[in-house]
Structure formats: structure tokens, C-alpha cells
PDB file of N, CA and C in Angstrom:
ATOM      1  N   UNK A   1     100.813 101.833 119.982  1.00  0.00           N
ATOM      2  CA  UNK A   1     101.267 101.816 118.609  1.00  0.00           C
ATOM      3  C   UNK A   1     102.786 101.664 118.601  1.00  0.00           C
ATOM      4  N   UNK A   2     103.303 100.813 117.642  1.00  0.00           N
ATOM      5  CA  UNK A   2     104.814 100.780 117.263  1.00  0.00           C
ATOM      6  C   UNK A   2     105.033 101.679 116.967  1.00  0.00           C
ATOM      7  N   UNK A   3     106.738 102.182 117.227  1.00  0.00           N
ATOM      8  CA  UNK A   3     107.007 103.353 116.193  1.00  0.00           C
ATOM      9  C   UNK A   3     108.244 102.682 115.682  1.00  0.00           C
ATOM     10  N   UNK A   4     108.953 103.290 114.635  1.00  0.00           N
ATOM     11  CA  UNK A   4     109.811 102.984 113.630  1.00  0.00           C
ATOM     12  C   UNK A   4     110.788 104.051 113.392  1.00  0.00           C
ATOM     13  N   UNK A   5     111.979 103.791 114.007  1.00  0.00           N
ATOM     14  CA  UNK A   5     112.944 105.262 113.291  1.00  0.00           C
ATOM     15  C   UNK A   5     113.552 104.919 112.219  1.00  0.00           C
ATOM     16  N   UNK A   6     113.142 105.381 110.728  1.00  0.00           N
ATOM     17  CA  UNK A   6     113.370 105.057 109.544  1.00  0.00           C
ATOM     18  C   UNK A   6     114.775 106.218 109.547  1.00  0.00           C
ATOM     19  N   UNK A   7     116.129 105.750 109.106  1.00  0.00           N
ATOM     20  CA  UNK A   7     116.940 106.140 109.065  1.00  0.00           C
ATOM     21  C   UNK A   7     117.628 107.521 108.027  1.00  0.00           C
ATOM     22  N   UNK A   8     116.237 107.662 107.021  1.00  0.00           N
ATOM     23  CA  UNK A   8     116.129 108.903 106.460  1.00  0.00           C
ATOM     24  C   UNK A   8     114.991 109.780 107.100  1.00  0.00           C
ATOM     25  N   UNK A   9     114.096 109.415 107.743  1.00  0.00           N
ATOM     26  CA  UNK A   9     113.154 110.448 107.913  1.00  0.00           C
ATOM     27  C   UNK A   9     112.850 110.443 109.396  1.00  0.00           C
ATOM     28  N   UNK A  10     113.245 109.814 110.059  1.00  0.00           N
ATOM     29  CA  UNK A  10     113.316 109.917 111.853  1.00  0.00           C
ATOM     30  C   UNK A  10     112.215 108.921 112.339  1.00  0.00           C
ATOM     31  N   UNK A  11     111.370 109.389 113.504  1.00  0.00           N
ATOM     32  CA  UNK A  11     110.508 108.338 113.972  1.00  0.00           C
ATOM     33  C   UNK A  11     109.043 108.814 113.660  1.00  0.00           C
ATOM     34  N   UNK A  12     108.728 107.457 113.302  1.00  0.00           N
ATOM     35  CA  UNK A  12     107.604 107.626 112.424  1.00  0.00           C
ATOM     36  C   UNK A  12     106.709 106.491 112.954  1.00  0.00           C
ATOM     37  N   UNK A  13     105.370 106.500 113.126  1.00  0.00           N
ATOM     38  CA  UNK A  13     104.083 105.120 113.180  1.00  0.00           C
ATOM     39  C   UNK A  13     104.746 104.059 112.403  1.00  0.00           C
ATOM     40  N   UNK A  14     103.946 103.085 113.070  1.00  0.00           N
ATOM     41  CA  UNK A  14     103.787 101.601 112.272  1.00  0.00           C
ATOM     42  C   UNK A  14     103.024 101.816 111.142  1.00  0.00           C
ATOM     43  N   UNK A  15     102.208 102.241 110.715  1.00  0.00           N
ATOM     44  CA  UNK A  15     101.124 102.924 109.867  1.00  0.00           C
ATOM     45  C   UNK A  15     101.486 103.089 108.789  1.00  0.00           C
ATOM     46  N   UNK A  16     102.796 103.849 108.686  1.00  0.00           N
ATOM     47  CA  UNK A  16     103.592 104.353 107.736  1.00  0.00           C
ATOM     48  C   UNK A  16     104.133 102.920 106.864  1.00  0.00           C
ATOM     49  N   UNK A  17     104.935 102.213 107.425  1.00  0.00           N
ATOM     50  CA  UNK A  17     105.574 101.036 106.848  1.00  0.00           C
ATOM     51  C   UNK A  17     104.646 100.037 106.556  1.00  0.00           C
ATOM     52  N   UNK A  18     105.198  98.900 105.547  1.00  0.00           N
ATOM     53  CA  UNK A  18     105.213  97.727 105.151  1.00  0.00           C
ATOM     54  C   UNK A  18     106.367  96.389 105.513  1.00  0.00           C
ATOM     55  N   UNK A  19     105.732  95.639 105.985  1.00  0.00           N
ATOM     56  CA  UNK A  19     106.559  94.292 106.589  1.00  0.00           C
ATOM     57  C   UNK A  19     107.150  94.226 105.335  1.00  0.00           C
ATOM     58  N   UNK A  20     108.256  93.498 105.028  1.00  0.00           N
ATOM     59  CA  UNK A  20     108.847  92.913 103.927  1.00  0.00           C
ATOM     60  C   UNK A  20     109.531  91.458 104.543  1.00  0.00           C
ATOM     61  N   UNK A  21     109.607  91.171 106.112  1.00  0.00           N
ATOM     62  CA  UNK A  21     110.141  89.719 106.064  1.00  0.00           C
ATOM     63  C   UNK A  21     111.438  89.645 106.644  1.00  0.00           C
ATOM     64  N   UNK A  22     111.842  88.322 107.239  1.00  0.00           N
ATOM     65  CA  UNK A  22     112.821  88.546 107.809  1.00  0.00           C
ATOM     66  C   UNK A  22     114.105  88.685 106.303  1.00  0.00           C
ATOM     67  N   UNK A  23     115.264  89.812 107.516  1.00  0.00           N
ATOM     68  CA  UNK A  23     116.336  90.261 106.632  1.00  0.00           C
ATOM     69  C   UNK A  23     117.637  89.277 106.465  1.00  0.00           C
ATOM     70  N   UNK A  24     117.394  87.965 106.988  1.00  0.00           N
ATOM     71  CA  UNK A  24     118.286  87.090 107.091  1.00  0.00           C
ATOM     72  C   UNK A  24     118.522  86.032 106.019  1.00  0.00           C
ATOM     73  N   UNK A  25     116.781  85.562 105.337  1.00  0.00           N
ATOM     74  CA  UNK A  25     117.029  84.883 104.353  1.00  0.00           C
ATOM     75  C   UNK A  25     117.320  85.373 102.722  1.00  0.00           C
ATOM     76  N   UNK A  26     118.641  84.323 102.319  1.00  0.00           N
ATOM     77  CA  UNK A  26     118.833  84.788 101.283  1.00  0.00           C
ATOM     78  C   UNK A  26     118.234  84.666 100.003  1.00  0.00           C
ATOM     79  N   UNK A  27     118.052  85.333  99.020  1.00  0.00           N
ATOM     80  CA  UNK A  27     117.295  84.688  98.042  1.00  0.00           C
ATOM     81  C   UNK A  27     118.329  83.505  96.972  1.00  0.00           C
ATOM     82  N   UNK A  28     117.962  82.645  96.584  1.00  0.00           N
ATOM     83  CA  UNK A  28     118.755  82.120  95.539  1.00  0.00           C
ATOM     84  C   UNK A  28     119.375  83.117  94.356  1.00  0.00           C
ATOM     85  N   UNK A  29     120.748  82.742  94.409  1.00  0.00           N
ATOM     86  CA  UNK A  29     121.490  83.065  93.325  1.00  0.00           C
ATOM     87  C   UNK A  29     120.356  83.651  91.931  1.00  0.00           C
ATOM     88  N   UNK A  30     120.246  84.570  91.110  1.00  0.00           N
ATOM     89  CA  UNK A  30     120.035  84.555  89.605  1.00  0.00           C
ATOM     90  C   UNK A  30     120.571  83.971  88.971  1.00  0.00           C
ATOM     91  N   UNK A  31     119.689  83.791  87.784  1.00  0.00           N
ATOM     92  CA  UNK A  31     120.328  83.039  86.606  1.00  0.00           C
ATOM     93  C   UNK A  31     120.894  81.893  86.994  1.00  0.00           C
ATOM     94  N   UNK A  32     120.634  81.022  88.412  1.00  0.00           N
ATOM     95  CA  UNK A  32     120.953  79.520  88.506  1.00  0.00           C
ATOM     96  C   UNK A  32     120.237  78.798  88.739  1.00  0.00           C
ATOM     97  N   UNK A  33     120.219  77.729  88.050  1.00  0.00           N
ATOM     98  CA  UNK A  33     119.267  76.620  88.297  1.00  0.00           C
ATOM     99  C   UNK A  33     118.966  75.887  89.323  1.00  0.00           C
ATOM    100  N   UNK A  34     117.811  76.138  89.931  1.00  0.00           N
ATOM    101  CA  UNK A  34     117.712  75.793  91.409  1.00  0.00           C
ATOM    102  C   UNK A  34     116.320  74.590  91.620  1.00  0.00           C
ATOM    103  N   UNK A  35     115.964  73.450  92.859  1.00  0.00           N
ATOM    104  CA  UNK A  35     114.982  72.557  92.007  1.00  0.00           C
ATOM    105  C   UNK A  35     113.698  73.101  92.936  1.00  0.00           C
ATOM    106  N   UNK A  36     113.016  72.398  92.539  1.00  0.00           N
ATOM    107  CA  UNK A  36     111.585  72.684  92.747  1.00  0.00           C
ATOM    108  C   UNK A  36     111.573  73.113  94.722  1.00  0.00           C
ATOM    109  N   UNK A  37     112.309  71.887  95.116  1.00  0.00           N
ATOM    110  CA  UNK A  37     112.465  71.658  96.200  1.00  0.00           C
ATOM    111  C   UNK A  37     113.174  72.788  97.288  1.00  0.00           C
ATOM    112  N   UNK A  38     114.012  73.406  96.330  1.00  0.00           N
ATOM    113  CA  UNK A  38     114.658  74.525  97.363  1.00  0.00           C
ATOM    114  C   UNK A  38     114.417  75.937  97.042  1.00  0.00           C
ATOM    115  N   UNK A  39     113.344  76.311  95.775  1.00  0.00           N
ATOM    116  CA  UNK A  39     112.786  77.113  95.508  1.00  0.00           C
ATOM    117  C   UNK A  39     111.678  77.187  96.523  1.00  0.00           C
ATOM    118  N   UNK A  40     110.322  76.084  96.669  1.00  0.00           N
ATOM    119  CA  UNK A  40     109.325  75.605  97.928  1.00  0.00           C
ATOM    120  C   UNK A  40     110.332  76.288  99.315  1.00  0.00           C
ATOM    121  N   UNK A  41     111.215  75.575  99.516  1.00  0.00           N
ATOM    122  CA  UNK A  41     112.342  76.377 100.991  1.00  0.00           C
ATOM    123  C   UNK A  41     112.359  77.532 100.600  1.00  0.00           C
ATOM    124  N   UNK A  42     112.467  78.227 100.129  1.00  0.00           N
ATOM    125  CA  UNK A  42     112.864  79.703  99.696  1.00  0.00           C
ATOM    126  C   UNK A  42     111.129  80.174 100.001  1.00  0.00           C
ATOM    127  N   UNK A  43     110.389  80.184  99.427  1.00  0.00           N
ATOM    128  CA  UNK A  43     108.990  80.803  99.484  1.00  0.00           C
ATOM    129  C   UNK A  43     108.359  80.647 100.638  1.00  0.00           C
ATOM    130  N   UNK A  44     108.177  79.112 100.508  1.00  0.00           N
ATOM    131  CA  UNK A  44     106.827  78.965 101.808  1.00  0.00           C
ATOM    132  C   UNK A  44     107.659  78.390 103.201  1.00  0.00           C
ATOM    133  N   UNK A  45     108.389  77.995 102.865  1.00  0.00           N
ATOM    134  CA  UNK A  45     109.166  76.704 104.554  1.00  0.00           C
ATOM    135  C   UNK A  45     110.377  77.304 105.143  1.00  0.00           C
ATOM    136  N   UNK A  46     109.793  78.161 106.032  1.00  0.00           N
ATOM    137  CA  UNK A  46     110.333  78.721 107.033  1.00  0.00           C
ATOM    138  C   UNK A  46     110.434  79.309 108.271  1.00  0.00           C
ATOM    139  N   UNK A  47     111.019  79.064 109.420  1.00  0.00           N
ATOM    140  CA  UNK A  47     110.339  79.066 110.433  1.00  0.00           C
ATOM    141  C   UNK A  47     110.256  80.479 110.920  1.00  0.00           C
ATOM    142  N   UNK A  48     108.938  80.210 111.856  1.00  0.00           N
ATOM    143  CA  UNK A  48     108.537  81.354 112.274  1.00  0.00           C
ATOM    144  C   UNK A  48     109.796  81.993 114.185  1.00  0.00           C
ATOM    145  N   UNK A  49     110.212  82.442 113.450  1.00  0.00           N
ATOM    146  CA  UNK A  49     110.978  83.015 114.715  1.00  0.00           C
ATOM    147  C   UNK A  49     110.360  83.945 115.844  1.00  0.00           C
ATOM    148  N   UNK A  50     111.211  83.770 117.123  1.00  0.00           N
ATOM    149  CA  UNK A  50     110.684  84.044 118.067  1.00  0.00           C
ATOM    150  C   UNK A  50     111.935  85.276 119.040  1.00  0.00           C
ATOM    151  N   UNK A  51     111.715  85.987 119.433  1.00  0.00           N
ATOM    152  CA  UNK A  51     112.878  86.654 119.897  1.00  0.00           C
ATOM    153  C   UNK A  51     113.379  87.873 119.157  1.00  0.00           C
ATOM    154  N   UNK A  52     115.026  88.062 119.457  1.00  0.00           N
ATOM    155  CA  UNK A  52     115.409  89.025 118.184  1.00  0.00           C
ATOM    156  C   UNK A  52     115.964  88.870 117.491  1.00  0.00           C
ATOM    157  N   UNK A  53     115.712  88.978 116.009  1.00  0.00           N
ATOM    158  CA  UNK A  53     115.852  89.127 114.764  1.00  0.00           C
ATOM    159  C   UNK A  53     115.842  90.360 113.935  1.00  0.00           C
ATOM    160  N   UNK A  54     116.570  90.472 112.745  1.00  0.00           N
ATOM    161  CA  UNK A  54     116.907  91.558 111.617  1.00  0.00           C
ATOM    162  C   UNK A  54     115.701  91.148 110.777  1.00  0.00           C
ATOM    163  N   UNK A  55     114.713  92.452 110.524  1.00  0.00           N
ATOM    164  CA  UNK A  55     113.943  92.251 109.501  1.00  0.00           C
ATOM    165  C   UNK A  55     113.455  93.357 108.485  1.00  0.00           C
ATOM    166  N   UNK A  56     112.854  93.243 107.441  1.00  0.00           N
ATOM    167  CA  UNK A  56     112.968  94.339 106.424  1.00  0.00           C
ATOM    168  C   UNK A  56     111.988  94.993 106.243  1.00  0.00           C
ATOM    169  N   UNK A  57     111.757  96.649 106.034  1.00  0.00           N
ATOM    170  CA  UNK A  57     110.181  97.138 105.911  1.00  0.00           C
ATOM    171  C   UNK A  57     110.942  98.060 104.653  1.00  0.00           C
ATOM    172  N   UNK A  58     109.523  98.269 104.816  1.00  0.00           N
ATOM    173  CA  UNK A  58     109.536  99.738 103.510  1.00  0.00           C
ATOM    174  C   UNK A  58     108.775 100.672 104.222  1.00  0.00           C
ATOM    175  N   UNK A  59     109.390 102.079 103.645  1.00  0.00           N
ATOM    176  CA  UNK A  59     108.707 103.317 104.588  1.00  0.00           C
ATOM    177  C   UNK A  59     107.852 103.421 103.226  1.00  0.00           C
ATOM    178  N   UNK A  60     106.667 102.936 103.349  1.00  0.00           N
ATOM    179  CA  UNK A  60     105.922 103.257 102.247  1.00  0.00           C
ATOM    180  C   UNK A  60     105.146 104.514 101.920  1.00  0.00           C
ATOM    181  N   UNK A  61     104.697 104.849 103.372  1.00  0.00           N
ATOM    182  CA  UNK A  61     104.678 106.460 103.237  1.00  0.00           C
ATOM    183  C   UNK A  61     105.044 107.786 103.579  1.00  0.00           C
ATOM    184  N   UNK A  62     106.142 107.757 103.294  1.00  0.00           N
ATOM    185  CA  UNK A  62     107.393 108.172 103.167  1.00  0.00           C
ATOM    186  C   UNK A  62     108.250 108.687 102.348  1.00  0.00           C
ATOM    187  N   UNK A  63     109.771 107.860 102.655  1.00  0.00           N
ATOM    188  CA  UNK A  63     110.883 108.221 101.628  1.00  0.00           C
ATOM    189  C   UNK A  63     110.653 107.340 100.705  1.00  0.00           C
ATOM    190  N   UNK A  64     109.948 105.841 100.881  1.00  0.00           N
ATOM    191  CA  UNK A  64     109.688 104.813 100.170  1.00  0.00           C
ATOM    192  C   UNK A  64     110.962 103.363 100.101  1.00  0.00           C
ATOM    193  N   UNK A  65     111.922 104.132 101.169  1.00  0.00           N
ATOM    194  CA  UNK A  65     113.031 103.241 101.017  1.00  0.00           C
ATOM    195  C   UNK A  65     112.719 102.126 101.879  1.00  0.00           C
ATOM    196  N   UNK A  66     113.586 100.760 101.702  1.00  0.00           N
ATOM    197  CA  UNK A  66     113.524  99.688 102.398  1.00  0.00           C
ATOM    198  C   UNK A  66     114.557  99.751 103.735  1.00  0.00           C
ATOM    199  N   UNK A  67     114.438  99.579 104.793  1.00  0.00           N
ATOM    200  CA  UNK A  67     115.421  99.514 105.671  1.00  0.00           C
ATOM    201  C   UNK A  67     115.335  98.324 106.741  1.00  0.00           C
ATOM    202  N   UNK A  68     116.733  98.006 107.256  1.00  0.00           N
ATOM    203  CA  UNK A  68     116.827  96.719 108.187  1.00  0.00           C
ATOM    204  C   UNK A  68     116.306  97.452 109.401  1.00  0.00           C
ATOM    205  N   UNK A  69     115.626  96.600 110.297  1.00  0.00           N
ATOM    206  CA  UNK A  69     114.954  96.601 111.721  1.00  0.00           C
ATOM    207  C   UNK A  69     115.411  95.640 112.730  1.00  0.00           C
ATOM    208  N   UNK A  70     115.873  95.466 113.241  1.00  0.00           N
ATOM    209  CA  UNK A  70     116.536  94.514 114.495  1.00  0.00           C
ATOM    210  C   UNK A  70     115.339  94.814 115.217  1.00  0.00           C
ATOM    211  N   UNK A  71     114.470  94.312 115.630  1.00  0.00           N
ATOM    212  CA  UNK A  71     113.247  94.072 116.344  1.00  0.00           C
ATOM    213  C   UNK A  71     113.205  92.537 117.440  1.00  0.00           C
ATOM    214  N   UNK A  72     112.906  92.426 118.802  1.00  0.00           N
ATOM    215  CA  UNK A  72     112.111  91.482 119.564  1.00  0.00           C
ATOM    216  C   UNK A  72     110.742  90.941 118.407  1.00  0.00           C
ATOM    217  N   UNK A  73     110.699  89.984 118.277  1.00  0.00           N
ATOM    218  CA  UNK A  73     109.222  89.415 117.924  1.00  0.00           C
ATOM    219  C   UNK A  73     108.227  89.286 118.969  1.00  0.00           C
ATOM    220  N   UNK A  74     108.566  89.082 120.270  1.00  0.00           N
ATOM    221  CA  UNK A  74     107.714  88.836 121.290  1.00  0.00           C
ATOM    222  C   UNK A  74     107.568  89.666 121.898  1.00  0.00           C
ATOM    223  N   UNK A  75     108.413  90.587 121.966  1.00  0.00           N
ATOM    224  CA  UNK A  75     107.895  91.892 122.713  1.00  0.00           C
ATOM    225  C   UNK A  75     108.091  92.909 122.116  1.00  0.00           C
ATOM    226  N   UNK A  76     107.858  93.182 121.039  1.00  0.00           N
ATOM    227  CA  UNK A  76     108.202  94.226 119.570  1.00  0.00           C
ATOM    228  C   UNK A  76     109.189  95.313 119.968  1.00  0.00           C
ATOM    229  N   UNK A  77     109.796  94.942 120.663  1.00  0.00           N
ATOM    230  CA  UNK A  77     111.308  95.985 121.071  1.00  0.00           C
ATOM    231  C   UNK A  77     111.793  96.960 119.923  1.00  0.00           C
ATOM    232  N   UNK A  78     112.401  97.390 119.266  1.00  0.00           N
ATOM    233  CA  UNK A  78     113.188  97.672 118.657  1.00  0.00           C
ATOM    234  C   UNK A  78     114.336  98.560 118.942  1.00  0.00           C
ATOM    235  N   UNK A  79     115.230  97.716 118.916  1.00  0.00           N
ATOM    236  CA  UNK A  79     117.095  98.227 119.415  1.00  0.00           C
ATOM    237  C   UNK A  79     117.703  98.959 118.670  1.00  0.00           C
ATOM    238  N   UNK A  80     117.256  98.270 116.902  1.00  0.00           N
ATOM    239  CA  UNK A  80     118.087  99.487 115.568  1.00  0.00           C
ATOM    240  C   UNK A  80     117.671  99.216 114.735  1.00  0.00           C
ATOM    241  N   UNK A  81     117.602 100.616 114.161  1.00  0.00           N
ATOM    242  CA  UNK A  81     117.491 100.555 112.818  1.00  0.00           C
ATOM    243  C   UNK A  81     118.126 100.612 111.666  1.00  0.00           C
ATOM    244  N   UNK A  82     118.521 100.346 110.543  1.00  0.00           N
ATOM    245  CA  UNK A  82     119.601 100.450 109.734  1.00  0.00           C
ATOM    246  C   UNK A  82     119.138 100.974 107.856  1.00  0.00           C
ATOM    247  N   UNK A  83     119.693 101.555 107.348  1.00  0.00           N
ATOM    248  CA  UNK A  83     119.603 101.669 105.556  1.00  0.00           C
ATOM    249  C   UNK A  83     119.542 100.141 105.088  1.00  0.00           C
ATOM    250  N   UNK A  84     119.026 100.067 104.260  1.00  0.00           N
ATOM    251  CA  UNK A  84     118.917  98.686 103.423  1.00  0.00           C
ATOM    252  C   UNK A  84     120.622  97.861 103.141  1.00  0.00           C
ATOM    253  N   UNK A  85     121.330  98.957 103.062  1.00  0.00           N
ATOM    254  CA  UNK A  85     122.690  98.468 103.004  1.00  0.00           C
ATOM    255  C   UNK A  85     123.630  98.542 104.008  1.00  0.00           C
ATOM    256  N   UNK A  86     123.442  98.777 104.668  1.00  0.00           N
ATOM    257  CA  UNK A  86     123.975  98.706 105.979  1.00  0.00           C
ATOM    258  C   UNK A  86     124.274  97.180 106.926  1.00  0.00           C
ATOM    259  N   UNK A  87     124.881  96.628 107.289  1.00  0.00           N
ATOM    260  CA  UNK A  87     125.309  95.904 108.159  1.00  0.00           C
ATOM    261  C   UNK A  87     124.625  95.966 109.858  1.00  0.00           C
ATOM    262  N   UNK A  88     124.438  95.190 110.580  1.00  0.00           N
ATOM    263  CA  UNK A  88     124.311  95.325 111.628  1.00  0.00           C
ATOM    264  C   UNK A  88     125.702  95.140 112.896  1.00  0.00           C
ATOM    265  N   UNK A  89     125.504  96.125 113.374  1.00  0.00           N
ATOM    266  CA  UNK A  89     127.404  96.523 114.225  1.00  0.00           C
ATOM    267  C   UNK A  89     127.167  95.443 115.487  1.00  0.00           C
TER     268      UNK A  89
END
């Protein structure tokens, strides 16, 4: 089993959380007009990464907060964890 050290409540199961996606892509601006075409990029067309990457969960049962994960994809490592607002050092 994965475990997860959620940065308010310590280390906790995979069980506990929800994937939310990698933490890298941005969403489009609000309130700007954006076309069909780079909305489609935004939702569905994006690649599936391999290695390590920053990505986002929710401690859903839990504190309920969202936090960044620096995780291996291929070998589910995890190096750090971070608050939703937090930066990676």
C-alpha cells in the first residue's frame, strides 16, 4: 500500500486520498475568452507522464485539504509533500 504524508495530519494510506491530477497544468485564465481548441488542450490532451512529477490529491478522509505530492510515476516514490500553496524548494 502507498502511504501519503498529508502535511496537516501526518502519514496516512492511499485509501484516505483522492487523485486530483497533475499539479503542473495551468487552468486558463477566468473570465477570458479562450477557443474551443485550447479549452479540448486543457481537458482531454495531455500527456501521460512518466517519472517525477508534482501532483495534486485531496485528503478526503481527513482534513479534506488539497495538497502538492512530488511523486515517481513509475515507481510511486514519494520525496515531498507540500500544502496546496506551497512551492516546491
Amino acid at each position: 500500500m502507498l502511504y501519503i504524508k498529508c502535511p496537516h495530519c501526518g502519514m496516512r494510506p492511499q485509501i484516505e486520498f483522492s487523485y486530483g491530477g497533475d499539479a503542473s497544468v495551468k487552468r486558463p485564465d477566468l473570465n477570458k475568452e479562450i477557443s474551443d481548441k485550447e479549452w479540448d488542450d486543457f481537458v482531454y490532451n495531455r500527456k501521460s507522464l512518466r517519472g517525477k512529477h508534482l501532483e495534486l490529491w485531496q485528503h478526503i478522509s481527513g482534513c479534506r485539504q488539497w495538497i502538492k505530492v512530488e511523486r515517481d510515476t513509475a515507481t510511486h516514490e514519494i520525496f515531498k509533500t507540500f500544502k496546496a500553496d506551497e512551492g516546491v524548494v
